[in-house]
N, C-alpha and C. Protein backbone atom coordinates (compact mmCIF):
# COMPACT_ATOMS: atom_id res chain seq x y z
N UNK A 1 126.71 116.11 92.04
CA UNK A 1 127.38 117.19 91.37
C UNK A 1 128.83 117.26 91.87
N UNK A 2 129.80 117.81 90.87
CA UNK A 2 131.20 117.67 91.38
C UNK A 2 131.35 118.49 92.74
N UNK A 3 130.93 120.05 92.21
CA UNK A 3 131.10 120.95 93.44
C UNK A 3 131.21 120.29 94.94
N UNK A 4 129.95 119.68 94.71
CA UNK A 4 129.37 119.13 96.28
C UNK A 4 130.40 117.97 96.29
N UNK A 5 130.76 116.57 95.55
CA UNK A 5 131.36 115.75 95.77
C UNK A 5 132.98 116.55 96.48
N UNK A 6 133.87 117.66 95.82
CA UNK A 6 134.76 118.11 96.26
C UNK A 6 134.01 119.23 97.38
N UNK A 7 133.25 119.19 97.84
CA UNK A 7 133.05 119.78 99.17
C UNK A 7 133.76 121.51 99.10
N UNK A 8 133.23 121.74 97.63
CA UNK A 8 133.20 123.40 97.28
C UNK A 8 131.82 124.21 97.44
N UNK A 9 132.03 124.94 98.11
CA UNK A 9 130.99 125.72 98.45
C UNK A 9 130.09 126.54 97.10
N UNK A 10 129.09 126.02 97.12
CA UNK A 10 128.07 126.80 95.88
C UNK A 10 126.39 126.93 96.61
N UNK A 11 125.89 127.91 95.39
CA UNK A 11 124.57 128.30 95.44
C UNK A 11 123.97 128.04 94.17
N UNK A 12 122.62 127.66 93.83
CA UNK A 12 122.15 127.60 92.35
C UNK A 12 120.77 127.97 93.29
N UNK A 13 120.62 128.65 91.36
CA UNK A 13 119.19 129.46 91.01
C UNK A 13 119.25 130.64 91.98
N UNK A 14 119.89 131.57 92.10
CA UNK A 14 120.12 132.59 93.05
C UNK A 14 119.49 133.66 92.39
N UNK A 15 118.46 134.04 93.55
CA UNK A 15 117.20 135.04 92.48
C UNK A 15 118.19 136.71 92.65
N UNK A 16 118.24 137.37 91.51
CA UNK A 16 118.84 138.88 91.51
C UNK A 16 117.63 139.45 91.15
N UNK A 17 118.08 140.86 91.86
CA UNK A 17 116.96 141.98 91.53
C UNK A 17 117.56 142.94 90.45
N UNK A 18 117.11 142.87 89.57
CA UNK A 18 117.49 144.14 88.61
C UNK A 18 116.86 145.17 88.70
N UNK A 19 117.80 146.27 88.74
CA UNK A 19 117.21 148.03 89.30
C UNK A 19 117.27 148.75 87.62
N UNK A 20 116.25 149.28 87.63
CA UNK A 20 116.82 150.69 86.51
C UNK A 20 116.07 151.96 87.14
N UNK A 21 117.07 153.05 87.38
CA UNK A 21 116.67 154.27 87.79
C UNK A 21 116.02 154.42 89.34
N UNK A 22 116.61 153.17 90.17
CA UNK A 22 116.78 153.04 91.17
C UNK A 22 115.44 152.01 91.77
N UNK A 23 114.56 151.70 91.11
CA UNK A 23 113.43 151.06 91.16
C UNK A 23 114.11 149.34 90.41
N UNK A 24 112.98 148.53 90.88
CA UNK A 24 113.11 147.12 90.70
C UNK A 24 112.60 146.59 89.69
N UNK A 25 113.12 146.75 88.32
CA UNK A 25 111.98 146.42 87.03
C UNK A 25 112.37 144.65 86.58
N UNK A 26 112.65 143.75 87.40
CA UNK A 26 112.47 142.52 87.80
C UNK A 26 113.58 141.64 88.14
N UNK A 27 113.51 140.26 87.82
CA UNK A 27 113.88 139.58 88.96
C UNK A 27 114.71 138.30 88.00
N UNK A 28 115.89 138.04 88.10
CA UNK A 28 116.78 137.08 87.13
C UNK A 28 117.27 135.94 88.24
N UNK A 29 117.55 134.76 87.67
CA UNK A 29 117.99 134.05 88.53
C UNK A 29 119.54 133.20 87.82
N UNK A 30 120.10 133.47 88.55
CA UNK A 30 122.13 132.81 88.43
C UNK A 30 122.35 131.40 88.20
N UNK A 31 122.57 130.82 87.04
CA UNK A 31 122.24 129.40 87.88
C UNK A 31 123.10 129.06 89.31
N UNK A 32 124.51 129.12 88.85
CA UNK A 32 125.07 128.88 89.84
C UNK A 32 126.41 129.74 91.06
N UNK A 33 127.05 130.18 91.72
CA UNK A 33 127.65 130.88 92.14
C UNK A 33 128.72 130.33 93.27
N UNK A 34 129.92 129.71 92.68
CA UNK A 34 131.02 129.11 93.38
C UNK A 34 131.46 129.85 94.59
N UNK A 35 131.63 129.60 95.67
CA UNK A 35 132.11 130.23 96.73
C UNK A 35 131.99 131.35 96.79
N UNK A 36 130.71 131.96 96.31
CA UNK A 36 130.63 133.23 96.48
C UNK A 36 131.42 134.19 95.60
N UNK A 37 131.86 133.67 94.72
CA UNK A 37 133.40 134.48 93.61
C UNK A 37 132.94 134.48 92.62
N UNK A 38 132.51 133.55 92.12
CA UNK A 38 132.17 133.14 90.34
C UNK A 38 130.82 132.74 89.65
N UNK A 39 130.49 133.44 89.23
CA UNK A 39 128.86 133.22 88.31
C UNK A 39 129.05 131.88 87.43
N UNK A 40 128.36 131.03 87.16
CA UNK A 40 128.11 130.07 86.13
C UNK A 40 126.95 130.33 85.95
N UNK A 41 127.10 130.67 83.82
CA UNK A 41 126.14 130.62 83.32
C UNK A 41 125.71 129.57 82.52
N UNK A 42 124.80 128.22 82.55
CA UNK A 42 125.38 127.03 82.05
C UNK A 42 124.03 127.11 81.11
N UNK A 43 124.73 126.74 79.57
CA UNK A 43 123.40 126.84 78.07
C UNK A 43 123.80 125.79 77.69
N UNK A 44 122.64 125.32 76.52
CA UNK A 44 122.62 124.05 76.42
C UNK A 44 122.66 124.60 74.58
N UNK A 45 122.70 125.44 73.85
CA UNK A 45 122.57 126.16 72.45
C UNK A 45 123.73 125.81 71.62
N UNK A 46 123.38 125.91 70.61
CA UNK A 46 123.95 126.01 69.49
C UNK A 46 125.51 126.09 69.19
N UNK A 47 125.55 127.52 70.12
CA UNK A 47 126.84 128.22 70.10
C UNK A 47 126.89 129.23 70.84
N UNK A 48 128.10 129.31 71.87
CA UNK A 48 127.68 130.59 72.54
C UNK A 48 127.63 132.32 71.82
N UNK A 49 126.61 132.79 72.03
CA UNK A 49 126.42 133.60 71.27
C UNK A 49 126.87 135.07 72.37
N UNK A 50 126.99 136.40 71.86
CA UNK A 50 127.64 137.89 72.41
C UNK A 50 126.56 137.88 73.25
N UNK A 51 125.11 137.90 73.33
CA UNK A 51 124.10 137.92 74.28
C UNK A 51 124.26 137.18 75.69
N UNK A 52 124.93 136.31 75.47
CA UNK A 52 125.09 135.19 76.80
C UNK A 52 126.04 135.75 77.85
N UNK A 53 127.22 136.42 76.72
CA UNK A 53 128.12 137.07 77.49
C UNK A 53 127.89 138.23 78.33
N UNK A 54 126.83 139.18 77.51
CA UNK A 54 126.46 140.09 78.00
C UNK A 54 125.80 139.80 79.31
N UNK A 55 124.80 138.73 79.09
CA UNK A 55 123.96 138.47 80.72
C UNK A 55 125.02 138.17 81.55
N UNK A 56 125.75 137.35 81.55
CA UNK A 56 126.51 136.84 82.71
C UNK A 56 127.68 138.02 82.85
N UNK A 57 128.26 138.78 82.19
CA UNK A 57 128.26 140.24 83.02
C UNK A 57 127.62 141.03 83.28
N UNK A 58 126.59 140.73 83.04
CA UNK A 58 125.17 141.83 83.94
C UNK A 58 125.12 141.38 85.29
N UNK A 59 125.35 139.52 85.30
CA UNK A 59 125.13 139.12 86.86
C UNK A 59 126.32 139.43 87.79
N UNK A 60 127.37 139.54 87.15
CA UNK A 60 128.04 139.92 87.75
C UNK A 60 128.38 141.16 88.25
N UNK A 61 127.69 142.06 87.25
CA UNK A 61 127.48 143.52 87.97
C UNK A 61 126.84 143.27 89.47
N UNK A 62 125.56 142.55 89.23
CA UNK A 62 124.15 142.81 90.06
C UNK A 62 124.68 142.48 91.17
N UNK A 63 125.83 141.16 91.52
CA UNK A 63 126.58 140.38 92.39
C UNK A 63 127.21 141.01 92.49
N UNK A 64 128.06 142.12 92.31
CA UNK A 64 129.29 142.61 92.74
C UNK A 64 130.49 141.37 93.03
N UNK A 65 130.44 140.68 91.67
CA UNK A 65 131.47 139.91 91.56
C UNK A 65 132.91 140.29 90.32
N UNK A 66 133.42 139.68 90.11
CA UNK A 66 134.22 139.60 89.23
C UNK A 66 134.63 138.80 88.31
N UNK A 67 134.16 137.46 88.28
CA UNK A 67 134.65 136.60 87.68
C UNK A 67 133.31 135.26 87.02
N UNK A 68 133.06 135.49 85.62
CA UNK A 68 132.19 134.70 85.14
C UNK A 68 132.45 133.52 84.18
N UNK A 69 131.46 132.47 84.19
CA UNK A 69 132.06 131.35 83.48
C UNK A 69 130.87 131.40 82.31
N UNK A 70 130.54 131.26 81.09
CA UNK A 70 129.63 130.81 80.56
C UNK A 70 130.15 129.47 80.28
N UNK A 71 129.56 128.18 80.18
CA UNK A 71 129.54 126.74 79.83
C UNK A 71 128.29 126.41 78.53
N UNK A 72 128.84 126.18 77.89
CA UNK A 72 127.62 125.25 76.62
C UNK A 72 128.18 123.86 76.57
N UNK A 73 126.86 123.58 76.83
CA UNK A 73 127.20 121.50 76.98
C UNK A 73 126.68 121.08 75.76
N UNK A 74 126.13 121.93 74.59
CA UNK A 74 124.97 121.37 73.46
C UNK A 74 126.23 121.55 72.06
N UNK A 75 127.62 121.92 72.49
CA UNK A 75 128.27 121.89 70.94
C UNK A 75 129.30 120.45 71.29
N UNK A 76 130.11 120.15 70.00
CA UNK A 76 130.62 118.66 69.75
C UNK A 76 131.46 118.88 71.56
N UNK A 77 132.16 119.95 71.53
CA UNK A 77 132.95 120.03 72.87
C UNK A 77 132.46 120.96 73.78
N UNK A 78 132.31 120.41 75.01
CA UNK A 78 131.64 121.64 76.07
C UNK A 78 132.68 122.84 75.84
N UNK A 79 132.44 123.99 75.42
CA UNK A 79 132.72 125.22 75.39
C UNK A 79 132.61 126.02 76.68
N UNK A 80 133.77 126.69 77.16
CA UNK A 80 134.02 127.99 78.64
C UNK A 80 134.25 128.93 77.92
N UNK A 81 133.48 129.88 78.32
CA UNK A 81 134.05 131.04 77.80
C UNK A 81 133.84 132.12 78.91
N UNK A 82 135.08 132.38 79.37
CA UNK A 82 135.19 133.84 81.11
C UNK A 82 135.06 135.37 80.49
N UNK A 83 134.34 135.52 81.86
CA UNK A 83 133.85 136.78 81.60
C UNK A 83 135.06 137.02 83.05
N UNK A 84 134.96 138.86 82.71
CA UNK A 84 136.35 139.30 83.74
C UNK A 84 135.50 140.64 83.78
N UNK A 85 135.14 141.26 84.88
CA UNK A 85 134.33 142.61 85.19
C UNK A 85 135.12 143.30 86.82
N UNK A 86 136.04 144.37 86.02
CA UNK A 86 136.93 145.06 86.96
C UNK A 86 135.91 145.80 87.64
């Protein structure tokens, strides 16, 4: 993987707990999380669709991060599309 070949610090499959109303109503996993800064959400679909976006600023809520990537590798050109959560 590039990350690792450039000797950038990452995590994949990083299990989150999702809370509603202060209780744990289950359990999502990140694929990946660059130096601790940036969510990657990586799909393999159609097209990235408003739903995708929505999850990967949910993870970034759950992370108390700021900065998200969605990636689709399944259209003619791999598609990025950033998520930004002040």
């Amino acid at each position: 993987m590039e990350l690792a070949k450039n000797n950038i610090p990452y995590e994949r499959q990083i299990p989150i707990r999702i809370y509603y109303d202060g209780s744990i109503i289950g359990i999502h996993r990140v694929d990946i999380i660059v130096a601790k800064k940036v969510v990657i959400e990586l799909k393999a679909v159609k097209q990235i669709q408003n739903i995708h976006l929505y999850i990967c600023s949910s993870y970034l809520k759950a992370c108390d991060l700021h900065v998200g990537l969605v990636i689709n590798f399944a259209e003619f050109k791999t598609q990025v599309r950033r998520i930004y959560r002040r």
